[in-house]
N, C-alpha and C. Protein backbone atom coordinates (compact mmCIF):
# COMPACT_ATOMS: atom_id res chain seq x y z
N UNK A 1 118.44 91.94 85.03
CA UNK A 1 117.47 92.94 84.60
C UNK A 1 116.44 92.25 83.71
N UNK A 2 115.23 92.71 83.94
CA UNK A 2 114.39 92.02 83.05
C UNK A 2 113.47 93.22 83.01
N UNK A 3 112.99 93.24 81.27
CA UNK A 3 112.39 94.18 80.18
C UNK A 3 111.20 93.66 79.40
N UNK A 4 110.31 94.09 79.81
CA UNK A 4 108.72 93.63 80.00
C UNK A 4 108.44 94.36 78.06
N UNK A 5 108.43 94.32 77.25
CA UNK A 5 107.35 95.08 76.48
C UNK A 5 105.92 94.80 76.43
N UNK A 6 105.07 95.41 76.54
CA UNK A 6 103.70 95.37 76.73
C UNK A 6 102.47 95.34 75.23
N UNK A 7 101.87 94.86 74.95
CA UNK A 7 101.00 95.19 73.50
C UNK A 7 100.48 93.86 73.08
N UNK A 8 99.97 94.30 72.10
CA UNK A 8 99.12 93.28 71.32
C UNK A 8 99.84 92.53 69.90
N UNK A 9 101.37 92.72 70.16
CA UNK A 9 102.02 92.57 69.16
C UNK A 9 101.41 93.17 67.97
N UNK A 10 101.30 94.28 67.63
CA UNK A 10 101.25 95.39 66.71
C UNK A 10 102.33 95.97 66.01
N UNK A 11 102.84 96.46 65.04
CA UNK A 11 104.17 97.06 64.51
C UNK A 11 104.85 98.07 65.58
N UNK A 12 103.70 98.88 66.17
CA UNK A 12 104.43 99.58 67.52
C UNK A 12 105.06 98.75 68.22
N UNK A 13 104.59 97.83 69.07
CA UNK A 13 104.91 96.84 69.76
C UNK A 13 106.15 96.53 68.98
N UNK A 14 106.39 95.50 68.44
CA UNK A 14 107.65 94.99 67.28
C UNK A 14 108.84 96.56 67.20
N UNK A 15 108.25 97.24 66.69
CA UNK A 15 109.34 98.28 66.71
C UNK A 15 110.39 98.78 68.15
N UNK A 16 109.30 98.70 69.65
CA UNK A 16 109.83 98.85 70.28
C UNK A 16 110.66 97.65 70.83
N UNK A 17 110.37 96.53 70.55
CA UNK A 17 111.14 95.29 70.98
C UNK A 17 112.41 95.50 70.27
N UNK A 18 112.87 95.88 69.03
CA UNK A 18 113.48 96.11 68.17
C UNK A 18 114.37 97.44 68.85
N UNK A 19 113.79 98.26 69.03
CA UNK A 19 114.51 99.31 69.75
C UNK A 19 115.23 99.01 71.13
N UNK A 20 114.16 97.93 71.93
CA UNK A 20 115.00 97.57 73.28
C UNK A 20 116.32 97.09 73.06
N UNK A 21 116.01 96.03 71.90
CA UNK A 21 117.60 95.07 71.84
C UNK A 21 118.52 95.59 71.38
N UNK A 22 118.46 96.92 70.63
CA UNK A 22 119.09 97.58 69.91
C UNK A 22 119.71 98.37 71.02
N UNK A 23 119.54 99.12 72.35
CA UNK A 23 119.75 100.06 73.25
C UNK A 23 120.57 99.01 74.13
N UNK A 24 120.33 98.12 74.11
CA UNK A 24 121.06 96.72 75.37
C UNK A 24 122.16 96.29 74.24
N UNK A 25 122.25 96.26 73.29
CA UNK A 25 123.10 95.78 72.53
C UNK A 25 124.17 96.81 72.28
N UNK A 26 124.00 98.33 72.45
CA UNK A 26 125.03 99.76 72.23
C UNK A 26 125.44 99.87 73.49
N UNK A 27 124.62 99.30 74.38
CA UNK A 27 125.08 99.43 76.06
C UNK A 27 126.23 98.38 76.49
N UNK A 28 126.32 97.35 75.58
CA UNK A 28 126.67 96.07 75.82
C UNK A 28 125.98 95.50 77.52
N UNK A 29 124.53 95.70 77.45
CA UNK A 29 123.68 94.70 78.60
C UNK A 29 123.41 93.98 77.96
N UNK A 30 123.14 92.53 79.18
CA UNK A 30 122.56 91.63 78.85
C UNK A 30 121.10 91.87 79.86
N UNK A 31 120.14 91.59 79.03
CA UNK A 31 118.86 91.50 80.25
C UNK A 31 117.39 90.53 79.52
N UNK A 32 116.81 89.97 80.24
CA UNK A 32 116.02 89.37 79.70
C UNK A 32 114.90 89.88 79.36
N UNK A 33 114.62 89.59 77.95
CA UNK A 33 113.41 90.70 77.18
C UNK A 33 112.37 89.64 77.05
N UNK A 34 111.00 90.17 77.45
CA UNK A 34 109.66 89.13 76.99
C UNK A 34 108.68 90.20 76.85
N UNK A 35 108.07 89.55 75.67
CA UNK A 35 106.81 90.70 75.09
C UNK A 35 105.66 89.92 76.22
N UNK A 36 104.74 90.97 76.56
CA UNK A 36 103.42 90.22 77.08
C UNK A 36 102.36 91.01 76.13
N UNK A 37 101.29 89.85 75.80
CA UNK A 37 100.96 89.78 74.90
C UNK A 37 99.30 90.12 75.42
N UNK A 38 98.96 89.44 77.12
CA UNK A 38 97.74 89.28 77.55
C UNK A 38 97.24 90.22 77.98
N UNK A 39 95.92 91.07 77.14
CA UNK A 39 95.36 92.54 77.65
C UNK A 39 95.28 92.45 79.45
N UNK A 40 94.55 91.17 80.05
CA UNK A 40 94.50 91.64 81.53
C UNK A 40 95.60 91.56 82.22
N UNK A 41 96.40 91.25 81.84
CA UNK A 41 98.12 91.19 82.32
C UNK A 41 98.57 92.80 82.64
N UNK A 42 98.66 93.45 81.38
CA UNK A 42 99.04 95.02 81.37
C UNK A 42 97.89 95.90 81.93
N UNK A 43 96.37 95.52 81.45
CA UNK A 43 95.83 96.43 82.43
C UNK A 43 96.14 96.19 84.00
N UNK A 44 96.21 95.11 84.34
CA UNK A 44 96.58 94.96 85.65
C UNK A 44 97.82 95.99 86.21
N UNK A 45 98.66 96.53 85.62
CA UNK A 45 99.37 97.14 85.43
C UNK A 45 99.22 98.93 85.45
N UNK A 46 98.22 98.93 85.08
CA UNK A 46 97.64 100.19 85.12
C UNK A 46 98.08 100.88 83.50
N UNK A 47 98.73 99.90 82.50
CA UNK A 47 98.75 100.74 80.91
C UNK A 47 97.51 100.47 80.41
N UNK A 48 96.92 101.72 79.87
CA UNK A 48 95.76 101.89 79.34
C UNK A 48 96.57 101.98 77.92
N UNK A 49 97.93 102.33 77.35
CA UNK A 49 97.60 102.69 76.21
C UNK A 49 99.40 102.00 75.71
N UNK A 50 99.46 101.14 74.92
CA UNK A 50 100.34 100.54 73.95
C UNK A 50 101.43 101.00 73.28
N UNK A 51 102.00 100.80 72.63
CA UNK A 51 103.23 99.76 73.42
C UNK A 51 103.84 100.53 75.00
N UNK A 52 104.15 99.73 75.62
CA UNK A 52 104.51 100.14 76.97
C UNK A 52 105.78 99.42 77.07
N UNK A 53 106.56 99.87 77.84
CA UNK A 53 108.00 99.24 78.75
C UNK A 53 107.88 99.30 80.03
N UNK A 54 108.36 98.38 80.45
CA UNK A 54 108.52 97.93 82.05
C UNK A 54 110.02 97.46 82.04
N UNK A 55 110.67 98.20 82.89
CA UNK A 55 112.07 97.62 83.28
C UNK A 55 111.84 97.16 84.96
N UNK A 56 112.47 95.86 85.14
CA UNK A 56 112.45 95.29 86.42
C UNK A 56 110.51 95.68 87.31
N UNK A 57 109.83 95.16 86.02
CA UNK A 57 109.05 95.27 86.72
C UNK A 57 107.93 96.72 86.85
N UNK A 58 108.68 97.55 86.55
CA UNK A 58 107.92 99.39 87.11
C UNK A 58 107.82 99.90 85.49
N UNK A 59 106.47 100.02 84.94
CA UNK A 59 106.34 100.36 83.69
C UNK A 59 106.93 101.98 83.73
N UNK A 60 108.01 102.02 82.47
CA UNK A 60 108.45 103.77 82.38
C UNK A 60 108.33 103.98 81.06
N UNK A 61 107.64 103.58 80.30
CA UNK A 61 107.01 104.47 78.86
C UNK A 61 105.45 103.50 78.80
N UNK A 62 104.51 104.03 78.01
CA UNK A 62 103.48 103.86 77.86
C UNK A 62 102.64 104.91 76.85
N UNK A 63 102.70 104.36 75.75
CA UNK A 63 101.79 105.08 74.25
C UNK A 63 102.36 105.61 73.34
N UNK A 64 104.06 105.35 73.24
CA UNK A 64 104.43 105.68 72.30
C UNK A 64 105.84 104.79 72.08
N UNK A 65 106.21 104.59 70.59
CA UNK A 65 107.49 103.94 70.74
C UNK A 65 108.69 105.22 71.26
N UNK A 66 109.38 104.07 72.19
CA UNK A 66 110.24 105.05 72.82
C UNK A 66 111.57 104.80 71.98
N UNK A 67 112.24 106.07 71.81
CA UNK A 67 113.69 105.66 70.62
C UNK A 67 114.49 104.73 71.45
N UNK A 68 115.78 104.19 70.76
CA UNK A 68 116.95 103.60 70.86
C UNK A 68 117.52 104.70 72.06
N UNK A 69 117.50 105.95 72.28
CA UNK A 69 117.75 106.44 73.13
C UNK A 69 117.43 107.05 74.40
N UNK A 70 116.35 106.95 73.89
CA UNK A 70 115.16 107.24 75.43
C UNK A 70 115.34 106.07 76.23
N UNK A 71 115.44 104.82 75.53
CA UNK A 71 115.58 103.49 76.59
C UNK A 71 116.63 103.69 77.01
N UNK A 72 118.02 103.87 76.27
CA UNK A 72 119.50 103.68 76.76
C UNK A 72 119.68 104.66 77.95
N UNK A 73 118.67 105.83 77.99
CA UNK A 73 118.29 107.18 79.02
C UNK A 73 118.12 106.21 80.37
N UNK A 74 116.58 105.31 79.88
CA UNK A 74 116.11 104.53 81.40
C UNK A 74 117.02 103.31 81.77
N UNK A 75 117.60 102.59 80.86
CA UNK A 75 118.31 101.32 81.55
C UNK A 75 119.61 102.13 81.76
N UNK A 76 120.35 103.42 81.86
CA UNK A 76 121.56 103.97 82.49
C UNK A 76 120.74 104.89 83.62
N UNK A 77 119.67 105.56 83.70
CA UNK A 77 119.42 106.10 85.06
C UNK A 77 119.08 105.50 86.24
């Protein structure tokens, strides 16, 4: 599994990286987490708006930090 966070490294950004490892860590997953950092990277993507998550690729939050449990919601559905 691999877990995209999206942003400009901003405290949103940071918080949700913080929240991913935190939701993979109560799950006991292992998956590989990388922030992308490059605006034409994510617009390419179609996020207009920060911090964003992408699991395996398919962005599923975009403009808000998502809790410790909203993720543990998307990496178990």
């Amino acid at each position: 599994m691999k877990i995209e966070i999206l942003g400009t490294g901003c405290p949103k950004c940071e918080a949700t990286e913080r929240n991913v490892r935190k939701a993979l860590a109560e799950l006991g997953l292992q998956a590989e987490v990388e922030h992308i950092y490059d605006v034409k990277e994510y617009s390419k993507r179609g996020v207009m708006f920060t911090p964003a998550l992408a699991i395996d690729g398919q962005v599923k939050v975009s403009g808000h930090i998502p809790s410790v449990e909203e993720i543990k919601r998307l990496l178990q559905g």
